[in-house]
Protein backbone atom coordinates (compact mmCIF):
# COMPACT_ATOMS: atom_id res chain seq x y z
CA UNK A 1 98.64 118.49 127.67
CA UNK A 2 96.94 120.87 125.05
CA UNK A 3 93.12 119.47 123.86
CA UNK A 4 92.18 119.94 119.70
CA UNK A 5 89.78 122.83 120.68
CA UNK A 6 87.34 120.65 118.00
CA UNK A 7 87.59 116.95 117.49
CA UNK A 8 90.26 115.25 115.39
CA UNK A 9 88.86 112.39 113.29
CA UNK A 10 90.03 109.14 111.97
CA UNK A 11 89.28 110.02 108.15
CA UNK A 12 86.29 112.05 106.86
CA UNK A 13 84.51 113.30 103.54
CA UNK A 14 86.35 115.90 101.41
CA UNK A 15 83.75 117.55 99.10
CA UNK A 16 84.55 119.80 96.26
CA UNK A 17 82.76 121.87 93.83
CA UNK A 18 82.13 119.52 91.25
CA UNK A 19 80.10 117.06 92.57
CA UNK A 20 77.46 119.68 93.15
CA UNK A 21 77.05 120.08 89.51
CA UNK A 22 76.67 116.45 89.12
CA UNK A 23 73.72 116.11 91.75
CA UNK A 24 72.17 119.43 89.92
CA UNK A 25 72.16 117.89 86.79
CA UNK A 26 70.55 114.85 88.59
CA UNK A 27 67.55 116.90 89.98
CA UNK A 28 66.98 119.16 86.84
CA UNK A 29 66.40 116.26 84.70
CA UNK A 30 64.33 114.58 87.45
CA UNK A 31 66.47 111.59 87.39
CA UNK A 32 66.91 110.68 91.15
CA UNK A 33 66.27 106.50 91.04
CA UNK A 34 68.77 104.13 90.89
CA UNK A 35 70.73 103.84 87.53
CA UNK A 36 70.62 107.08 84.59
CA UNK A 37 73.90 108.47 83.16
CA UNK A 38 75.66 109.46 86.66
CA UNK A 39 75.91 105.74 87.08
CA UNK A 40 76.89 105.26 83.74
CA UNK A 41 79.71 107.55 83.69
CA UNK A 42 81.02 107.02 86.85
CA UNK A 43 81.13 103.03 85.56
CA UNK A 44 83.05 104.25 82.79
CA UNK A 45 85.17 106.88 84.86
CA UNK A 46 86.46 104.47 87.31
CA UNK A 47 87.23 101.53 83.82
CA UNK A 48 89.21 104.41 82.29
CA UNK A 49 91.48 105.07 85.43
CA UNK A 50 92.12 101.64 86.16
CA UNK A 51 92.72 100.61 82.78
CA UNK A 52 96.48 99.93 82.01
CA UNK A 53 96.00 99.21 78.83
CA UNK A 54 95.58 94.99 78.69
CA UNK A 55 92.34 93.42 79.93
CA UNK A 56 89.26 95.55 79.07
CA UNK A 57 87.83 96.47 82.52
CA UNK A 58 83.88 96.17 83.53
CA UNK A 59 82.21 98.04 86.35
CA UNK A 60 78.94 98.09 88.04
CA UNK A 61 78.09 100.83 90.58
CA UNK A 62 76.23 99.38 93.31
CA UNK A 63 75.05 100.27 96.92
CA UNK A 64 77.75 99.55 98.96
CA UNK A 65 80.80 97.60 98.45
CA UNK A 66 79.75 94.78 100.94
CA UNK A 67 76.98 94.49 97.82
CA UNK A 68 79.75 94.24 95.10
CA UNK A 69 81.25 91.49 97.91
CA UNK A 70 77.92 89.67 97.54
CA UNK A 71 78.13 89.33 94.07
CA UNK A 72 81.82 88.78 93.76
CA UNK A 73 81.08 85.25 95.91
CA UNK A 74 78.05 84.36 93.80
CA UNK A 75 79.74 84.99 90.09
CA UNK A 76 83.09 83.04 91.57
CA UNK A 77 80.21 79.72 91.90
CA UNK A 78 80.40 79.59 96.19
CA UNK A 79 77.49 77.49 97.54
CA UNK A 80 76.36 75.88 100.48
CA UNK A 81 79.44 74.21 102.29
CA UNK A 82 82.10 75.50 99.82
CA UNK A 83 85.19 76.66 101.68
CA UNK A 84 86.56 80.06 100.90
CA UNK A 85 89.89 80.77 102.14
CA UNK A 86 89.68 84.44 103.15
CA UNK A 87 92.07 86.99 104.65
CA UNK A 88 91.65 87.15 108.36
CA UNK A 89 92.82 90.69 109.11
CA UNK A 90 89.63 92.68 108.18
CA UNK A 91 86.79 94.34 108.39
CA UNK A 92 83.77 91.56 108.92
CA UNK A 93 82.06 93.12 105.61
CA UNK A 94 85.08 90.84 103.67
CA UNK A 95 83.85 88.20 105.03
CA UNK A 96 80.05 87.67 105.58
CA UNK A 97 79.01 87.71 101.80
CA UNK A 98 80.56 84.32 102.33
CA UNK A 99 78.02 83.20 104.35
CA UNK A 100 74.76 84.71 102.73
CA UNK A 101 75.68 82.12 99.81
CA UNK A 102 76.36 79.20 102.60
CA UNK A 103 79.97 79.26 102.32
CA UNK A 104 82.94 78.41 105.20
CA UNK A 105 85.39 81.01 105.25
CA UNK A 106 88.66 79.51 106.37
CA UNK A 107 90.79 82.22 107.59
CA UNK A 108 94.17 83.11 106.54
CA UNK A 109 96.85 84.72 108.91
CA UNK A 110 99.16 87.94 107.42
CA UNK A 111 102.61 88.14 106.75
CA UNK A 112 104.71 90.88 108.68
CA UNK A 113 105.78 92.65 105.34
CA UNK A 114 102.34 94.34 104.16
CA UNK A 115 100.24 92.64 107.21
CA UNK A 116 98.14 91.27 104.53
CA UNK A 117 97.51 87.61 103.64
CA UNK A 118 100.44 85.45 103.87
CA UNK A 119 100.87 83.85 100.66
CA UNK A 120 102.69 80.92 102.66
CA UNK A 121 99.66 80.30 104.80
CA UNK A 122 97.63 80.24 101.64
CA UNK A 123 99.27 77.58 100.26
CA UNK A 124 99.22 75.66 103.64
CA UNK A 125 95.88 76.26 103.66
CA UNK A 126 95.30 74.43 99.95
CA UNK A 127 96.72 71.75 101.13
CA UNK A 128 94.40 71.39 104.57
CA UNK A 129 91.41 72.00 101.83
CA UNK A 130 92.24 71.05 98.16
CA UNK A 131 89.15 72.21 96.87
CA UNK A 132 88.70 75.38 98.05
CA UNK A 133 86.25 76.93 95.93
CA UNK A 134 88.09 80.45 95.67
CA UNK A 135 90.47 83.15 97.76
CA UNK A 136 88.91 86.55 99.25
CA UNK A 137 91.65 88.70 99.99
CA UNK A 138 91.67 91.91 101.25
CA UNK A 139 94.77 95.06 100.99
CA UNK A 140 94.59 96.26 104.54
CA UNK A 141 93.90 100.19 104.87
CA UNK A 142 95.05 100.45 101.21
CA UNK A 143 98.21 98.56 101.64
CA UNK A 144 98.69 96.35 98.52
CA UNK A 145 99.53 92.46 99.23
CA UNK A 146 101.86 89.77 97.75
CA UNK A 147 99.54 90.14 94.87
CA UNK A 148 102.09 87.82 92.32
CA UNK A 149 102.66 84.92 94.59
CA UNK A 150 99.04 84.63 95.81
CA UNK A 151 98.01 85.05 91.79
CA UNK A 152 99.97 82.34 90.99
CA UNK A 153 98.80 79.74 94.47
CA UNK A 154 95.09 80.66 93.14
CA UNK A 155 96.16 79.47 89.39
CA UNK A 156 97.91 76.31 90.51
CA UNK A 157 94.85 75.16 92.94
CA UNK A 158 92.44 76.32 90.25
CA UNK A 159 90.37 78.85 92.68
CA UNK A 160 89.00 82.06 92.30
CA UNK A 161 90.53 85.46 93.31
CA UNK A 162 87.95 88.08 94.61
CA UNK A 163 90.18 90.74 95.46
CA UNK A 164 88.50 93.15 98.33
CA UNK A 165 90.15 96.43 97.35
CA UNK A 166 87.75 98.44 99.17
CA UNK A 167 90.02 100.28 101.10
CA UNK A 168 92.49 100.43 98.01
CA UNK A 169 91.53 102.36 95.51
CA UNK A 170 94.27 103.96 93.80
CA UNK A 171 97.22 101.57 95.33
CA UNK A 172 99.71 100.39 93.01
CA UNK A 173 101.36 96.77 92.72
CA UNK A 174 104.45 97.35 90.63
CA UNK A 175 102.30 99.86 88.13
CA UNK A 176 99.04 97.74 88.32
CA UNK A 177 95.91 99.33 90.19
CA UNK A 178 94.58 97.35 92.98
CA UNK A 179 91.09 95.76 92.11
CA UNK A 180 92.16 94.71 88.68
CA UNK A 181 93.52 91.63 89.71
CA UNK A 182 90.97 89.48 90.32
CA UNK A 183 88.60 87.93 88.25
CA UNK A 184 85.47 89.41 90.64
CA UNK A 185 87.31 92.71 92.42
CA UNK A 186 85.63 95.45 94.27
CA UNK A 187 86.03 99.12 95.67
CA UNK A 188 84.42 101.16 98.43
CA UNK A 189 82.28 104.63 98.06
CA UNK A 190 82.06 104.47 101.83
CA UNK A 191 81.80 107.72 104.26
CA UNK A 192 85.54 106.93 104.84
CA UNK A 193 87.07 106.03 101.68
CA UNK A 194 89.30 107.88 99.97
CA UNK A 195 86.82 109.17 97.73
CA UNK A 196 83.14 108.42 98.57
CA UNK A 197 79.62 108.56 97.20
CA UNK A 198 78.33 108.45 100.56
CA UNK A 199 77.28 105.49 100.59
CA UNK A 200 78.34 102.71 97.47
CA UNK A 201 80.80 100.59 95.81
CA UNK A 202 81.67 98.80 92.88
CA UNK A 203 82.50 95.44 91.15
CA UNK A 204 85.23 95.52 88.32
CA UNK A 205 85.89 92.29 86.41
CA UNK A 206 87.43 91.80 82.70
CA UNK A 207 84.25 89.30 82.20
CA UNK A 208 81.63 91.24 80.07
CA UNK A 209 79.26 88.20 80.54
CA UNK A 210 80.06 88.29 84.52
CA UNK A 211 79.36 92.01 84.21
CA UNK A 212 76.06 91.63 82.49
CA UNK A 213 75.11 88.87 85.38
CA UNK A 214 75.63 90.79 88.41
CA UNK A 215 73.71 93.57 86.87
CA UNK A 216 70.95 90.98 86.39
CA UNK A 217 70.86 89.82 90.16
CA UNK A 218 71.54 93.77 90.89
CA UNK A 219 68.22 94.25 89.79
CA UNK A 220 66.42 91.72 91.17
CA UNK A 221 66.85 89.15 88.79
CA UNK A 222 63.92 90.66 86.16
CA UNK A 223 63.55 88.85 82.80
CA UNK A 224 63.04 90.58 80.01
CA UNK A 225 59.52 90.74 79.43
CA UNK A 226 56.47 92.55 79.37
CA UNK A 227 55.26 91.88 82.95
CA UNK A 228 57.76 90.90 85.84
CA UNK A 229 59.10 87.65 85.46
CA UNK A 230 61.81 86.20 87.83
CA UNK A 231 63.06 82.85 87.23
CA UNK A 232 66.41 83.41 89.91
CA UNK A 233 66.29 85.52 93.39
CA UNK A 234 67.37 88.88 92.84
CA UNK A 235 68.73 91.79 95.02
CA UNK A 236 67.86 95.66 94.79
CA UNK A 237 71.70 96.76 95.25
CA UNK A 238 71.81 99.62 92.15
CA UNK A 239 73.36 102.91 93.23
CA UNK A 240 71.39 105.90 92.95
CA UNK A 241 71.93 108.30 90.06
CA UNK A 242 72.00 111.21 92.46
CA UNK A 243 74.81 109.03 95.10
CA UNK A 244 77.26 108.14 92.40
CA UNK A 245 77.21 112.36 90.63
CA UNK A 246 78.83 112.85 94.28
CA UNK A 247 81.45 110.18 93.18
CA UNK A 248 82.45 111.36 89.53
CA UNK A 249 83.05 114.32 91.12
CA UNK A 250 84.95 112.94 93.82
CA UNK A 251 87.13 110.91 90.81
CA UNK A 252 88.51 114.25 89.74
CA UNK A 253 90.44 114.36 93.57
CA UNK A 254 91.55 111.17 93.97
CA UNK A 255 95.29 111.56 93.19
CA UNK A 256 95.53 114.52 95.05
CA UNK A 257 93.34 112.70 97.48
CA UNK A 258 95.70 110.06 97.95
CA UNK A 259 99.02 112.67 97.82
CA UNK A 260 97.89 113.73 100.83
CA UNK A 261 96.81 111.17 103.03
CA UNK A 262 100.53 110.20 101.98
CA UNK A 263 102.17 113.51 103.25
CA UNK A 264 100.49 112.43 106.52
CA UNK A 265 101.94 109.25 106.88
CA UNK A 266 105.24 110.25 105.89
CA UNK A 267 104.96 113.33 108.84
CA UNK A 268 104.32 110.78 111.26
CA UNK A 269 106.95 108.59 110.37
CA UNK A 270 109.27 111.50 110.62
CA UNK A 271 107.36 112.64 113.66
CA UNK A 272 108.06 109.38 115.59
CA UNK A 273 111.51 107.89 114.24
CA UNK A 274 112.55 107.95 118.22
CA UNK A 275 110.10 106.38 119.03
CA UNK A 276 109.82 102.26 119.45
CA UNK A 277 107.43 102.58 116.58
CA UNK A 278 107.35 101.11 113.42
CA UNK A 279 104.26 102.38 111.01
CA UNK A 280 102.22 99.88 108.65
CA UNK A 281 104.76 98.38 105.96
CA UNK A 282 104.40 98.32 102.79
CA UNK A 283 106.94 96.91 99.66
CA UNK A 284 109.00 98.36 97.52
CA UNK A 285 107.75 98.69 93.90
CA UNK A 286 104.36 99.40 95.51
CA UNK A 287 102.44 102.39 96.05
CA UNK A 288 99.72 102.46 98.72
CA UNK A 289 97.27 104.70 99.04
CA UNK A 290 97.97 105.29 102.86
CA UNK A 291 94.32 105.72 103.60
CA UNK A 292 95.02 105.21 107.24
CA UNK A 293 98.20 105.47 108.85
CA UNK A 294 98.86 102.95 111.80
CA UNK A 295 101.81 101.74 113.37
CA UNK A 296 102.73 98.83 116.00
CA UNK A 297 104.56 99.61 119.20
CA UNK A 298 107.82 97.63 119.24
CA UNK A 299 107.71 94.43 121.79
CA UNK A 300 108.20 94.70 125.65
CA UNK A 301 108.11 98.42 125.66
CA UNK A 302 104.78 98.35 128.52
CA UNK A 303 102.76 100.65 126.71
CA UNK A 304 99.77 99.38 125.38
CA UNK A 305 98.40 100.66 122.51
CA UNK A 306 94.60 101.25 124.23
CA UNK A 307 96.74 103.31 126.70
CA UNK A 308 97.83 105.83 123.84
CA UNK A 309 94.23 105.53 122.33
CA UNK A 310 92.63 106.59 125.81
CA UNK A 311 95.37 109.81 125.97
CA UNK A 312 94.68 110.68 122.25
CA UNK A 313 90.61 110.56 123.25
CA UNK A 314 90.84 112.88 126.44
CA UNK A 315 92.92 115.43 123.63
CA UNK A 316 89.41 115.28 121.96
CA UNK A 317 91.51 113.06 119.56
CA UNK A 318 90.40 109.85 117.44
CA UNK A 319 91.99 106.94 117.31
CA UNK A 320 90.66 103.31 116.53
CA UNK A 321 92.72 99.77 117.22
CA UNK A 322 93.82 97.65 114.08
CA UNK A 323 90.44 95.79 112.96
CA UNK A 324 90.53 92.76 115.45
CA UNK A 325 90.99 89.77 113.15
CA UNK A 326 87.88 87.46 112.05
CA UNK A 327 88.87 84.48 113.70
CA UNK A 328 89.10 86.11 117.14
CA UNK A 329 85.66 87.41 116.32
CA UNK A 330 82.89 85.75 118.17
CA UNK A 331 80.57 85.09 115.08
CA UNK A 332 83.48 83.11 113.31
CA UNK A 333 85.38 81.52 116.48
CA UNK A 334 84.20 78.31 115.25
CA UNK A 335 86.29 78.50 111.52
CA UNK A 336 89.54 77.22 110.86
CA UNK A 337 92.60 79.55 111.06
CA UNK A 338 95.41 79.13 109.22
CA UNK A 339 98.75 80.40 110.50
CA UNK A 340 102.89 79.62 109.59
CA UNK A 341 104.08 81.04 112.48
CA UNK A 342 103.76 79.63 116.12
CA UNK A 343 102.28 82.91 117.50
CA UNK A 344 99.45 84.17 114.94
CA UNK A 345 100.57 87.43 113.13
CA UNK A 346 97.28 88.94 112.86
CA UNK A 347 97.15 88.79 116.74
CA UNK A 348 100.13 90.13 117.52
CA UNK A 349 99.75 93.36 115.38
CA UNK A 350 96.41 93.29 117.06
CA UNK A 351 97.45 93.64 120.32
CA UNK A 352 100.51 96.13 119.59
CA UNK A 353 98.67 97.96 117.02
CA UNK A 354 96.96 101.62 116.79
CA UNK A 355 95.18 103.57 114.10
CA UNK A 356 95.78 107.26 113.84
CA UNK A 357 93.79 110.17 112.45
CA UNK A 358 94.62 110.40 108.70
CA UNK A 359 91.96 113.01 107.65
CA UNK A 360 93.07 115.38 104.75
CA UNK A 361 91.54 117.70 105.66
CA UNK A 362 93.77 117.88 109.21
CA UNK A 363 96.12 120.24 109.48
CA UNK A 364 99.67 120.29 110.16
CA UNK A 365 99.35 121.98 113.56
CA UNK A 366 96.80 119.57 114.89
CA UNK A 367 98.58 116.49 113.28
CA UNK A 368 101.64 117.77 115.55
CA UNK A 369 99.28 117.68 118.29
CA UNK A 370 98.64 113.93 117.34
CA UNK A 371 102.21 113.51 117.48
CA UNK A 372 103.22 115.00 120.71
CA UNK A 373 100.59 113.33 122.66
CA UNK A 374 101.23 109.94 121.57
CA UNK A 375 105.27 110.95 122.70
CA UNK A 376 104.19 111.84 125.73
CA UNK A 377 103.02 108.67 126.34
CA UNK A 378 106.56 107.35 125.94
């Protein structure tokens, strides 16, 4: 079998011109700390594209999006020993802002249609624990989830929605953005993302007041005085005027960004329709951003899907297995689960389940490479 003469990634940066001119601009006026008018206008950047034209949208560029996460918890009220009923297919950055503020996450098992948080199990779970203080759900590798049904469980039991849309930005539900429909919501700047800043991420809510609060604790909780006065524990979790000139100009690729990460999903769809294959779901009347394209191999078929990974490695190929869900993991073995189904969803599209290289920067030739090797396996 032919081997990618160099390696084949899962999803990398794709720089352009303009963010260099950003980052100049940065240096020349010797503005290189955290906050200045890169910040500012990527803030305002990101509020203008997911605007749709109802609730006034408020963003805060911060370090990372596991920051924004942090934040999220603490404006939705989560203490010590408040349960948080949190999507359980994941990456464990979802999940452990949780437990810097003392919260339980309670973990909630996906439905087979987006493989994102049942809304069924949800409401199970409200039942099991009435007061849950508030719902962290996440739209798996950009996939947008059952947002109206979950909206309206979160209503009903009078929790919080902190939608995780890190690995969302730009997915549609039925014309809405992803990460507007929250009350705390946050995006991803990461390496990985569809656009990045190399490292950072974001917090959008239609609060000005919760706005103006996180960017209090963002900057470690300084009064305004004179001297430093703290009356609350802050954090230092501001993005750096220089990191976020990278992502306004990143901003001005997205859509074409996410056009083509959704060329490659559709060519390996095509690519493996004879194959006992199906690729991550998604609904109609939404529009993912397909920033990674998976798929599950079909039930008692014999190939596993570490087997296809190993083939697609010695091609000097990347591949990665579905993010192992957080109630298999061993830090969180001990919290509930919550599943509808008799055999947990979450660990079945673990086991069957395979992430492919979705880099845009791939080409067609070596995605046909992808393609043919993971045949051959067949």
């Amino acid at each position: 079998m032919k081997r990618a003469e160099k390696r084949i990634l899962l999803s990398t940066p794709t720089m352009h011109a303009e963010e260099m001119g950003y980052i100049t601009e940065a240096f020349e006026k010797n503005w290189i700390a955290p906050l200045g008018f890169n910040c500012d206008g990527l803030e305002k950047e990101i509020a203008e594209y997911v605007y749709d034209g109802t609730d006034e949208m408020y963003t805060l560029a911060l370090v990372s999006g596991t920051a924004a996460l942090h934040l999220a918890v603490k404006l939705a009220g989560v203490k010590t020993g408040d349960v948080v009923l949190c999507s359980d297919m994941t990456f464990s950055a979802t999940v452990n802002p949780i437990v810097y503020e003392g919260g339980v996450p309670v973990f909630i098992d996906s439905e087979r249609e987006t493989w994102n948080m049942d809304p069924v199990a949800l409401e199970k779970a409200f039942k099991k624990y009435p007061n849950a203080k508030a719902v962290m759900l996440a739209h798996l590798y950009g996939t947008p989830s059952k947002m109206n049904e979950i909206i309206a469980i979160c209503k009903k039991h009078g929790a919080a929605l902190i939608e995780d849309a890190a690995e969302a930005l730009s997915s549609t539900y039925f014309g809405k953005k992803c990460g507007t429909f929250g009350e705390y919501n946050v995006i991803s700047f990461n390496g990985n993302k569809i656009i990045t800043t190399s490292g950072g991420g974001m917090l959008l809510t239609n609060s000005r007041e919760a706005r103006e609060k996180a960017f209090f604790w963002s900057t470690q909780s300084r009064e305004n005085t004179i001297w430093y006065e703290h009356k609350e524990i802050g954090y230092n979790y501001r993005m750096s005027n220089v990191l976020a000139g990278i992502g306004r100009g990143q901003l001005k690729h997205l859509e074409e960004h996410r056009e083509l990460k959704e060329k490659i999903y559709q060519r390996y769809k095509e690519g493996f329709k004879d194959l006992p294959i199906k690729m991550n779901p998604y609904l109609d009347g939404t529009r993912p951003n397909f920033w990674l394209s998976c798929f599950t191999i079909d039930e008692n078929v014999g190939i596993s899907p570490m087997y296809i990974l190993q083939k697609l490695n010695e091609a000097n190929i990347e591949s990665r297995p579905i993010w192992k869900p957080m109630h298999m993991q061993p830090v969180f073995e001990k919290e509930d689960f919550i599943k509808v189904e008799e055999k947990a969803v979450n660990e079945d599209i673990f086991k069957r389940g395979l992430c492919l290289p979705s880099d845009i920067k791939m080409t067609e030739d070596e995605q046909e490479l992808v393609i043919e090797i993971v045949k051959s396996c067949f």
